[in-house]
C-alpha atoms as a PDB file:
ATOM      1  CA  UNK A   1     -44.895 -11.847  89.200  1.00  0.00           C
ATOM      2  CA  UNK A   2     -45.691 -14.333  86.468  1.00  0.00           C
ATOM      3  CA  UNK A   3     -42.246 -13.881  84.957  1.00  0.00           C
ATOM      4  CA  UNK A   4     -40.643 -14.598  88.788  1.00  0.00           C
ATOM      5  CA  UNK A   5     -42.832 -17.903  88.798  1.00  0.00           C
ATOM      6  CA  UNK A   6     -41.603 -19.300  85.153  1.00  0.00           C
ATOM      7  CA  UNK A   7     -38.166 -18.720  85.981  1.00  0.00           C
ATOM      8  CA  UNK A   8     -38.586 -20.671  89.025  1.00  0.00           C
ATOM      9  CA  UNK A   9     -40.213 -23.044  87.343  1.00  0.00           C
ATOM     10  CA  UNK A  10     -37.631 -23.489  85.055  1.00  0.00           C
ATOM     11  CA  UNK A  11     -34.811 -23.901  87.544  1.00  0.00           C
ATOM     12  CA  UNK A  12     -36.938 -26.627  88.992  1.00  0.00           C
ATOM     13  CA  UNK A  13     -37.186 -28.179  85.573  1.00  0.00           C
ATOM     14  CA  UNK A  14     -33.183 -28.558  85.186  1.00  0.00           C
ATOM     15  CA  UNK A  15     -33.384 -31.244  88.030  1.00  0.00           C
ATOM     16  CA  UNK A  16     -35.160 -35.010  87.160  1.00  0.00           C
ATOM     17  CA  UNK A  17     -34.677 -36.233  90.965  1.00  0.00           C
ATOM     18  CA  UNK A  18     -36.388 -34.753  93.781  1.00  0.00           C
ATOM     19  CA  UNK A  19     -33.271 -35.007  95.872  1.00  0.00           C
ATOM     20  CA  UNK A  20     -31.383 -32.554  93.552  1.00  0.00           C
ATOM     21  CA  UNK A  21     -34.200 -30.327  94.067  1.00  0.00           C
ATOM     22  CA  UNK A  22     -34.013 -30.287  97.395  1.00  0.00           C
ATOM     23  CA  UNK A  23     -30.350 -29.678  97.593  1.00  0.00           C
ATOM     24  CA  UNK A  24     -31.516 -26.078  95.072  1.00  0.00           C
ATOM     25  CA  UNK A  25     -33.730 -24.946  97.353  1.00  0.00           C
ATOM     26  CA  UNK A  26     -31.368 -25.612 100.542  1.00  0.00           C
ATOM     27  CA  UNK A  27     -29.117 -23.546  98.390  1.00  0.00           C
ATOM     28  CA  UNK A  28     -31.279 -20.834  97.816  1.00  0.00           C
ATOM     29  CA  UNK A  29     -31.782 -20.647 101.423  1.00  0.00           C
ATOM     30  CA  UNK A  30     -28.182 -20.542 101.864  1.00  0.00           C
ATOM     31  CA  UNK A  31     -28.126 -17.363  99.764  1.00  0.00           C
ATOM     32  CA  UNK A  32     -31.648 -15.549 101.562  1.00  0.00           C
ATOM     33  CA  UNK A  33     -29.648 -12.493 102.983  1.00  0.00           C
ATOM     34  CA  UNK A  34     -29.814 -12.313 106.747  1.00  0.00           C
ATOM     35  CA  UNK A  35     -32.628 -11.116 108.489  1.00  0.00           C
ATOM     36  CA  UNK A  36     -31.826  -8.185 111.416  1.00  0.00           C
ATOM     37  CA  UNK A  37     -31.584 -10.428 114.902  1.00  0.00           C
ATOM     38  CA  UNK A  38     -33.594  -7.653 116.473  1.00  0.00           C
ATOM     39  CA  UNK A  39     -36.890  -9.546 114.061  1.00  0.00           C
ATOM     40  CA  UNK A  40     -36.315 -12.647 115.032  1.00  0.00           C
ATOM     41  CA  UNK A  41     -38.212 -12.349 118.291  1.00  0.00           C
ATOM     42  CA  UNK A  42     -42.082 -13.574 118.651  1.00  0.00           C
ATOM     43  CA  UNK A  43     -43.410 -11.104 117.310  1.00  0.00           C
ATOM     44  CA  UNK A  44     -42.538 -12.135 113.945  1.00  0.00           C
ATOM     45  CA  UNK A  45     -42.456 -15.779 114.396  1.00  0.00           C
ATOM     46  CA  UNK A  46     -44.599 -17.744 111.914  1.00  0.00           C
ATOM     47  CA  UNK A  47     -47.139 -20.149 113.723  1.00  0.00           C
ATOM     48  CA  UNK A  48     -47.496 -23.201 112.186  1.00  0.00           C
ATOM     49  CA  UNK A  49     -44.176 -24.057 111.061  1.00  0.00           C
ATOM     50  CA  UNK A  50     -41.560 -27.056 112.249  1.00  0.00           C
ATOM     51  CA  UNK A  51     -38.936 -24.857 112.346  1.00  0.00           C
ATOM     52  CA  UNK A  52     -38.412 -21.110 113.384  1.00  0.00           C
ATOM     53  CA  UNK A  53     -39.037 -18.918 110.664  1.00  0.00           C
ATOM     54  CA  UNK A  54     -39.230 -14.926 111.204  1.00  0.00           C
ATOM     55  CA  UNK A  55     -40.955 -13.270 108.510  1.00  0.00           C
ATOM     56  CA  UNK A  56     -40.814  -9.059 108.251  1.00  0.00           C
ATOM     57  CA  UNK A  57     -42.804  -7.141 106.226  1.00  0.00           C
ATOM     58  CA  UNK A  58     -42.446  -3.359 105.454  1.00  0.00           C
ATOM     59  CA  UNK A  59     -43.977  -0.730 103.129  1.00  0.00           C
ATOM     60  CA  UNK A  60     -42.116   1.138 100.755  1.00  0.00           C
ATOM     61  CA  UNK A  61     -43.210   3.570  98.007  1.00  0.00           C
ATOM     62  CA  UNK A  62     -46.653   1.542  97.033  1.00  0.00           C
ATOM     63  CA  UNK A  63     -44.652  -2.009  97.466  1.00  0.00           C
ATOM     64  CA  UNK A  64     -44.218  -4.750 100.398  1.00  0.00           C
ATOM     65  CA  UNK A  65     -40.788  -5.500 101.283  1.00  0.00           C
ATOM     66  CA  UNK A  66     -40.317  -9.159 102.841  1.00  0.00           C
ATOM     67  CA  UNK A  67     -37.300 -10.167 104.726  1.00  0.00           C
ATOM     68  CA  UNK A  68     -36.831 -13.411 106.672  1.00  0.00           C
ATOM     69  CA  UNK A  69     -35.225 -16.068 108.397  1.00  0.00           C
ATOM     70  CA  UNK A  70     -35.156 -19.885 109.388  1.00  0.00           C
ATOM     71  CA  UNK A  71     -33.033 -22.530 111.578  1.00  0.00           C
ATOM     72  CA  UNK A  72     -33.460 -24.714 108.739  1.00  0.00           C
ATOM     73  CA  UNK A  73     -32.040 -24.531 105.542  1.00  0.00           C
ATOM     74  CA  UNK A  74     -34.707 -26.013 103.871  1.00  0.00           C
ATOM     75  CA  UNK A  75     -37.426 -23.746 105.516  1.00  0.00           C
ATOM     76  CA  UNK A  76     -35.049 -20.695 104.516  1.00  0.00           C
ATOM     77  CA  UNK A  77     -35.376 -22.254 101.092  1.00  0.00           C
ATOM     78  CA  UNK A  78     -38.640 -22.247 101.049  1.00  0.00           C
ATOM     79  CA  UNK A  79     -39.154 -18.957 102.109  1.00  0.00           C
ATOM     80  CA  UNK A  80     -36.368 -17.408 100.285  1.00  0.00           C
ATOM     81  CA  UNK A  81     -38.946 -19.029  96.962  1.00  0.00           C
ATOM     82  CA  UNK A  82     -41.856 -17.222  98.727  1.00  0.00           C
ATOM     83  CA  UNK A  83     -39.749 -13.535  99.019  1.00  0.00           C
ATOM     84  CA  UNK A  84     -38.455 -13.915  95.111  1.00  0.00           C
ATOM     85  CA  UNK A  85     -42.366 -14.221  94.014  1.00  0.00           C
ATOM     86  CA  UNK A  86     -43.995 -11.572  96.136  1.00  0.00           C
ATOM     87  CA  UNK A  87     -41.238  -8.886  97.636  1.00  0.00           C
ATOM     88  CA  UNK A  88     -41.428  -6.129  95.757  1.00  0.00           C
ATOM     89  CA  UNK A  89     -45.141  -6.732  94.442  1.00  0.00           C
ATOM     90  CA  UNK A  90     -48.231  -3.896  95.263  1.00  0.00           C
ATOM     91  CA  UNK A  91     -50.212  -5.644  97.871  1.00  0.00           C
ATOM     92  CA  UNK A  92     -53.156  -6.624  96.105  1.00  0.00           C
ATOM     93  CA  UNK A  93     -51.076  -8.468  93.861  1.00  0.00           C
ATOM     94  CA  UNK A  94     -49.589 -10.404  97.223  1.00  0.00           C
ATOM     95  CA  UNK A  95     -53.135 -10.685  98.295  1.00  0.00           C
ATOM     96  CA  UNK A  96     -54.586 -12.320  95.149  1.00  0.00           C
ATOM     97  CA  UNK A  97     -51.511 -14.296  94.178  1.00  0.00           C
ATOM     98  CA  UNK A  98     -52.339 -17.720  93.396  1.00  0.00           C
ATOM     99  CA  UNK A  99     -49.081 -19.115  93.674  1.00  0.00           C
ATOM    100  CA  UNK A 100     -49.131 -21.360  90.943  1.00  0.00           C
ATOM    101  CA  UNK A 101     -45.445 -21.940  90.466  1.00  0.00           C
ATOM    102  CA  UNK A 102     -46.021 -24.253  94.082  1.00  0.00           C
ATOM    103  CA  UNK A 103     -48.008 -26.710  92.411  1.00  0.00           C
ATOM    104  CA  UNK A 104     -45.872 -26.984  89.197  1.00  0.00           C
ATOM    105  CA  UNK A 105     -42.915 -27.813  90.598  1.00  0.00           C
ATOM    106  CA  UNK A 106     -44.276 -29.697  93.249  1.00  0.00           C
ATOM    107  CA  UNK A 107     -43.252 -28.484  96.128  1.00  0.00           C
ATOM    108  CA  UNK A 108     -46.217 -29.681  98.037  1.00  0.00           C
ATOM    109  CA  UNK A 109     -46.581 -32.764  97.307  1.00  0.00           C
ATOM    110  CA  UNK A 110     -42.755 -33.473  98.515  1.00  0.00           C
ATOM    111  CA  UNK A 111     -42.841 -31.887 101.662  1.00  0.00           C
ATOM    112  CA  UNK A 112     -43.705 -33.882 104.942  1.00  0.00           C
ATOM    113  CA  UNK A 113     -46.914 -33.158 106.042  1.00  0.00           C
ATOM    114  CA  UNK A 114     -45.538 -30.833 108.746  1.00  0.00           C
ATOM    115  CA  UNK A 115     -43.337 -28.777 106.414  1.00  0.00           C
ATOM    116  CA  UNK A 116     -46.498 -28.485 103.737  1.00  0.00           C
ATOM    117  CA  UNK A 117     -48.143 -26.711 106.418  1.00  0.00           C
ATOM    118  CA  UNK A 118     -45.382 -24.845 107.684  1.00  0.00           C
ATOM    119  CA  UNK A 119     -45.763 -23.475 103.659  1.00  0.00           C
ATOM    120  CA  UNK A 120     -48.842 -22.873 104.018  1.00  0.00           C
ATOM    121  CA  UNK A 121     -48.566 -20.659 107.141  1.00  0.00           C
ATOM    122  CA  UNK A 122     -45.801 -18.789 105.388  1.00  0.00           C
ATOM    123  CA  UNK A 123     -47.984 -17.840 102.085  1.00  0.00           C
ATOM    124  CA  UNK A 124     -50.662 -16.728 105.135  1.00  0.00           C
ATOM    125  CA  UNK A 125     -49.002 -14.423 107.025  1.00  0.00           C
ATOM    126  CA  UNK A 126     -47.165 -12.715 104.066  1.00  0.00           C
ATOM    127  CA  UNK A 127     -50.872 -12.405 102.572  1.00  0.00           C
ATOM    128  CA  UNK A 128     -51.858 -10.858 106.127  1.00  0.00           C
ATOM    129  CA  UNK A 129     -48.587  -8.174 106.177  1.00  0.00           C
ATOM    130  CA  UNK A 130     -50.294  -7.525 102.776  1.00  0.00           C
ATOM    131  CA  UNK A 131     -53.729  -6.496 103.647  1.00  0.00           C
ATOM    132  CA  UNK A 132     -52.354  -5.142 106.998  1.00  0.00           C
ATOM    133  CA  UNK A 133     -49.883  -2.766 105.354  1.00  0.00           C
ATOM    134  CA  UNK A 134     -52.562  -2.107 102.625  1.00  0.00           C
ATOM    135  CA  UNK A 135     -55.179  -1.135 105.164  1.00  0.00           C
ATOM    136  CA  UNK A 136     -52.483   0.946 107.421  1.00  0.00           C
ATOM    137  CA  UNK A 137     -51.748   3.450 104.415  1.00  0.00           C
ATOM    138  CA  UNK A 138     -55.226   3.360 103.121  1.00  0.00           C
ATOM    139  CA  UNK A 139     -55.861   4.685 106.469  1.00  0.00           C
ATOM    140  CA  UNK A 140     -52.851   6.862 106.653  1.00  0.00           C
ATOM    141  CA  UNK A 141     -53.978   8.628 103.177  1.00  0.00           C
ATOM    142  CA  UNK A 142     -57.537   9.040 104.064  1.00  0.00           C
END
């Protein structure tokens, strides 16, 4: 996961404006592949956010799986950062993440206010899918 977060944070580091920056991660969300329409319903909705954003989470073999979706390209951006760092990881790992490539290329600091929570929401629930999918098989292996 470490590795994932330096190379992000050296992408970030090729661009000296902010508005170049912006314009990567609105490409990045232009290359998230599609979520299924049958998850974007309520059920998978992230609270919180400005925009729509439908986040799924599934276990496979030990690892959580993220897909999702958002009517705005820089949300699906955003998001599309989120699933490169923690798809793929062990839950615990998801669970424990601290996320520091967010802070070094400041992506907080240069959202609105409304779109730095909508962030925040999105690191929350894919934290929850975690421990949810963590605690399911836990459960499932007892």
């Amino acid at each position: 996961m470490q590795d994932i977060e330096k190379q992000i944070i050296d992408e970030f580091n090729q661009f000296e404006e902010w508005l170049d920056k912006y314009n990567y991660i609105i490409e990045l969300g232009k290359n998230l592949p599609l979520i299924d329409d049958a998850y974007k319903t309520k059920q998978y909705t992230i609270s919180g956010c400005q925009s729509q954003v439908w986040l799924r989470a599934k276990y496979d073999k030990g690892l959580v799986i993220f897909e999702a979706d958002s009517d705005a390209l820089i949300t699906k951006g955003i998001v599309s950062l989120l699933i490169r760092v923690l798809s793929h990881q062990k839950p615990d790992i998801i669970i424990n993440a601290p996320l520091t490539f967010i802070d070094k290329i400041g992506l907080k600091e240069h959202l609105s206010p409304t779109r730095a929570n909508g962030l925040l929401s999105m690191i929350k629930q894919m934290k929850l899918y975690a421990l949810a999918l963590k605690t399911k098989h836990e459960k499932n292996n007892e």
